[in-house]
Protein backbone atom coordinates (compact mmCIF):
# COMPACT_ATOMS: atom_id res chain seq x y z
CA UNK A 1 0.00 0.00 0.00
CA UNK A 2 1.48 3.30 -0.80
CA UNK A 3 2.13 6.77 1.24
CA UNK A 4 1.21 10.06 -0.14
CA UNK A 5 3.93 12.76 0.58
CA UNK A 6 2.66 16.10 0.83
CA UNK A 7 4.81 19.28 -0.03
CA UNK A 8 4.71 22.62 0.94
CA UNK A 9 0.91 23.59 0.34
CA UNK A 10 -0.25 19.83 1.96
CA UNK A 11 -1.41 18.69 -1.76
CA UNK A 12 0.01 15.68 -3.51
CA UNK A 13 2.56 16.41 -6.42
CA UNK A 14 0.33 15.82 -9.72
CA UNK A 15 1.92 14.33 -12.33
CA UNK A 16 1.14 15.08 -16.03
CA UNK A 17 -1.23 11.89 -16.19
CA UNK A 18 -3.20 13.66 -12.97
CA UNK A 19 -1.88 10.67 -10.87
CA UNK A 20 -0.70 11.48 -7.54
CA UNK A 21 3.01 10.83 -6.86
CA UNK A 22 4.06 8.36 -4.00
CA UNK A 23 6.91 7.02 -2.35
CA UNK A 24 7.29 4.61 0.64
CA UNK A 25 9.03 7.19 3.00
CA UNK A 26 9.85 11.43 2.75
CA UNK A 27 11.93 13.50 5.66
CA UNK A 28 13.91 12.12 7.80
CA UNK A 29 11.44 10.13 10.09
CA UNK A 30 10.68 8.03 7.12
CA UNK A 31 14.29 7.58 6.40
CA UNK A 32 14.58 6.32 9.81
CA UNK A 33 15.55 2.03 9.59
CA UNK A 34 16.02 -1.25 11.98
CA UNK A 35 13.75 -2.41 15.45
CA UNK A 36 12.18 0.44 17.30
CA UNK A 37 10.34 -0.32 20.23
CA UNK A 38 7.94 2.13 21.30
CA UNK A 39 6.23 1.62 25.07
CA UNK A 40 7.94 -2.16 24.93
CA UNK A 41 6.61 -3.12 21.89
CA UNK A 42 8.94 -4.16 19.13
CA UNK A 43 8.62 -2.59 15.53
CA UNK A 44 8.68 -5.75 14.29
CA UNK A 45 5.48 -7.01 15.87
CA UNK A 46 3.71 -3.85 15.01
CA UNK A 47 4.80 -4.17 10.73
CA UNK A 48 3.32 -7.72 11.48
CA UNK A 49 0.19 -6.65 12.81
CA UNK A 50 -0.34 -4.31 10.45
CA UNK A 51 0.21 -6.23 7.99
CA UNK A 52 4.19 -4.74 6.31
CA UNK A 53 7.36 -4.32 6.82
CA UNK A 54 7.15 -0.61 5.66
CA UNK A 55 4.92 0.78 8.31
CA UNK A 56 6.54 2.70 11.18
CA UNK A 57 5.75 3.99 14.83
CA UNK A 58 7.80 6.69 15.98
CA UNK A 59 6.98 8.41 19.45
CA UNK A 60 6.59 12.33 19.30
CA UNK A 61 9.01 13.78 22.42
CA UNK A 62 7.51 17.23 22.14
CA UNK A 63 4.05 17.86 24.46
CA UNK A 64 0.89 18.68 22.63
CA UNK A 65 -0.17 21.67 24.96
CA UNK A 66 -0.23 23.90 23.62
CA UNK A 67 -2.29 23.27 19.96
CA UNK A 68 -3.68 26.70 19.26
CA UNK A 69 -4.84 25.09 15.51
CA UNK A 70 -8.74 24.91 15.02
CA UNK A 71 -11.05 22.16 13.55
CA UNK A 72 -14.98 22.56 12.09
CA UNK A 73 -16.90 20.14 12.44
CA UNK A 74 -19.88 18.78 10.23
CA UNK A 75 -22.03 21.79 11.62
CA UNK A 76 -19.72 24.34 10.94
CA UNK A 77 -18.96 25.02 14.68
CA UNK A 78 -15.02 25.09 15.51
CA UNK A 79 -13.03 23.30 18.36
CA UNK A 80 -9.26 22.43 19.06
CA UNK A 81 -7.45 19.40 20.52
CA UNK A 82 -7.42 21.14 23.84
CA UNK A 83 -11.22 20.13 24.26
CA UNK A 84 -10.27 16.27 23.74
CA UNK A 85 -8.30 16.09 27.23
CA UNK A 86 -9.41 14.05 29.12
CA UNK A 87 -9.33 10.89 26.54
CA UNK A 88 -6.97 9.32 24.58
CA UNK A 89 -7.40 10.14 20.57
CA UNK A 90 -6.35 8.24 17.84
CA UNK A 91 -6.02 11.01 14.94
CA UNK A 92 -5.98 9.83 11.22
CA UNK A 93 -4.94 12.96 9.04
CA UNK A 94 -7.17 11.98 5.16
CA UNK A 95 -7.99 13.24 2.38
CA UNK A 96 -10.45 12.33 -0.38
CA UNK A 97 -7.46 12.13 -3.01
CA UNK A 98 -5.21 9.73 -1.18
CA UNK A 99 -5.73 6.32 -2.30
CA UNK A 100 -3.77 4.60 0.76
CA UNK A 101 -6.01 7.02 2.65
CA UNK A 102 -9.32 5.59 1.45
CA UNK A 103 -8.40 2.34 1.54
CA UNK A 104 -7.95 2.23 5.59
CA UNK A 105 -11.35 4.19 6.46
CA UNK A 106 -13.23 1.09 6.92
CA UNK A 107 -10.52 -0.65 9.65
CA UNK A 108 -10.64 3.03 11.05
CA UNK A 109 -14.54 2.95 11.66
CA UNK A 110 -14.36 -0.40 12.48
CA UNK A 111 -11.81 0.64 15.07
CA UNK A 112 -13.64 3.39 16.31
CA UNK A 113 -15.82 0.59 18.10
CA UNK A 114 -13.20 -1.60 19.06
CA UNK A 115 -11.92 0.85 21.52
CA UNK A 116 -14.71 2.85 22.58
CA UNK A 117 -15.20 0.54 25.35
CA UNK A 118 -11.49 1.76 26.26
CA UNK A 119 -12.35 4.92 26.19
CA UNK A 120 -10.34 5.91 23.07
CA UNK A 121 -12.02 8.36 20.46
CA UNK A 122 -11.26 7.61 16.88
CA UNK A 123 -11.09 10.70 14.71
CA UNK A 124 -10.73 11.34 11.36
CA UNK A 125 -9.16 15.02 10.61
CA UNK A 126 -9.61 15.55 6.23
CA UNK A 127 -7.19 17.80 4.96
CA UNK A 128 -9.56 18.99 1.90
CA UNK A 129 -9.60 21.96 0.41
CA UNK A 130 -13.20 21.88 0.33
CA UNK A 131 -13.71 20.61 4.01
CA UNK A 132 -16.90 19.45 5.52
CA UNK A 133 -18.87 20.17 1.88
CA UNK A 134 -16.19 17.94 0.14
CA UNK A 135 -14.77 15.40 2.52
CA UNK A 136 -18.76 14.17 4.56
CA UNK A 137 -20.46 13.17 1.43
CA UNK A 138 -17.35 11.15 0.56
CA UNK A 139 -17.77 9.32 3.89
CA UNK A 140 -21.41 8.63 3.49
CA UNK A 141 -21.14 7.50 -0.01
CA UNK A 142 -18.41 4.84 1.73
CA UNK A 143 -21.16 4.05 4.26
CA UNK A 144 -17.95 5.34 6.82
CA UNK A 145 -19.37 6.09 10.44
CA UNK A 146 -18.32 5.97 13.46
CA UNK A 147 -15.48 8.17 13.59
CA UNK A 148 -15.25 11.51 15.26
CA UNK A 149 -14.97 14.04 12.19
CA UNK A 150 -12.79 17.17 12.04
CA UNK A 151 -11.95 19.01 8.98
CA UNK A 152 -8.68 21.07 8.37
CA UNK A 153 -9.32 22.50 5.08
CA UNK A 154 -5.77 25.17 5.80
CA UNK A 155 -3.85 22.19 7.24
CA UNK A 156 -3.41 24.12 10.20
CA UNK A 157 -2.97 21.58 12.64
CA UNK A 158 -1.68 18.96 10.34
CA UNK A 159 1.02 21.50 10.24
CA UNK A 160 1.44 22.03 13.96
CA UNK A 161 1.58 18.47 14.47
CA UNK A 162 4.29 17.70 11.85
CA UNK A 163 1.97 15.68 9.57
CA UNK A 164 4.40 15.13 6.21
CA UNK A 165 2.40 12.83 4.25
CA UNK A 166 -1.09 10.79 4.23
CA UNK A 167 -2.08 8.63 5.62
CA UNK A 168 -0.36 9.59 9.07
CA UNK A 169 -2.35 9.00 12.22
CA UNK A 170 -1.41 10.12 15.41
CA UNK A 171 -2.03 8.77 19.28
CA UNK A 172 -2.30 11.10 21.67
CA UNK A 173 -2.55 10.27 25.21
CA UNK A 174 -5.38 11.43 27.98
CA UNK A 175 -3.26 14.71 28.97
CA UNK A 176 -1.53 15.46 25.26
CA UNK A 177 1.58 14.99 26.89
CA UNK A 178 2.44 12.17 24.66
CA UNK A 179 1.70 11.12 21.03
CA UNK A 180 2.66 8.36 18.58
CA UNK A 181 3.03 8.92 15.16
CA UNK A 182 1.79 5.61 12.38
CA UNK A 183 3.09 6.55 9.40
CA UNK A 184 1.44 5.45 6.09
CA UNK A 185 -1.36 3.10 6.08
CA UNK A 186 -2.40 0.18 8.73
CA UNK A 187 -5.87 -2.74 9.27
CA UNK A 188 -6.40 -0.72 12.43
CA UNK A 189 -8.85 -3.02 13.67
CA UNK A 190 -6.27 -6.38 13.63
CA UNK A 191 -6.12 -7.76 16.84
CA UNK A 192 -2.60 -7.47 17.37
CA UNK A 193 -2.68 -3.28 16.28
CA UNK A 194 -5.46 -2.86 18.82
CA UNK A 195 -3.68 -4.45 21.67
CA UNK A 196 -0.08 -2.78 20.60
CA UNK A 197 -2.64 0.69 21.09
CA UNK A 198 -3.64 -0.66 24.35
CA UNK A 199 -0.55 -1.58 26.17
CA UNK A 200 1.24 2.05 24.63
CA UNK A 201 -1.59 3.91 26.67
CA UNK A 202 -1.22 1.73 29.49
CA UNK A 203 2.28 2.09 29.54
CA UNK A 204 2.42 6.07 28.95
């Protein structure tokens, strides 16, 4: 499955065919090689459970507060990350034109319900130009619900939180004092992915 790097506006690179270009990793994150364990859990075991070698988890060392970045959501109304203390959130940056991106909102709805019973919200941030008008009709023609919905048609916060290419979905902890990047896509709702989310909150 492929990654979408983003460049300085947060659109894909179009090619002369209109295809979007892709490569496996971009920055220096991507670059980055070998076992990294992240709360005790081996890279290795996480590419497994999500099904490839490629996919990385890299933990974040900054803190979160403060995000001064705002999301709409489907009414219009505006909120920030600050209002999610309290609760761990699992934040997938999207967009309509990423293929990879598509291709993972199922597990990620599916997912949503896996760990609401841990107390985890699931939410789904679309960085389209077009926001809420564009990107919610998408999800309901893709029968996609679930999902917390937030919609960053400036790429503010994917900005502020250092978001290089889609899919990347970020873990933040109950008091945004800690986050995991997941770079690229995952099956969010294997078995094994859900309980590597699980013990990195229990252990953070």
């Amino acid at each position: 499955m492929s990654y979408t790097p983003l460049f300085a506006n947060l659109q894909p690179q179009i090619l002369a065919t209109g295809v979007c270009s892709r490569r496996q990793f971009v920055g220096g994150v991507m670059g980055m090689a070998g076992t990294l364990a992240v709360a005790g859990v081996a890279q290795a075991g996480v590419a497994q459970a999500a099904g490839t070698t490629r996919d990385m988890i890299v933990p974040n060392p900054a803190s979160l507060v403060p995000m001064t970045s705002q999301l709409s959501d489907t009414k219009g109304d505006t909120f920030d990350l600050a209002s999610l203390a309290g609760q761990p959130v699992l934040i997938n940056f999207w967009a309509t034109w990423c293929a990879p991106c598509v291709a993972e909102l199922p597990s990620l709805a599916r997912t949503a319900t896996a760990l609401a019973g841990d107390g985890v919200t699931v939410m789904l941030v679309s960085i389209d130009r077009g926001g809420a008008n564009k990107a919610s009709p998408f999800l309901e023609s893709l029968g996609i619900s679930g999902p917390q919905l937030g919609f960053d048609p400036k790429a503010s916060l994917s900005r502020e939180m250092g978001v290089r290419g889609l899919p990347t979905t970020i873990l933040v902890d109950a008091e945004q004092r800690n986050s995991w990047s997941f770079v690229g896509p995952y099956e969010w709702d294997n078995p094994e992915l859900l309980q590597t989310l699980r013990t990195i909150l229990a252990d953070s």
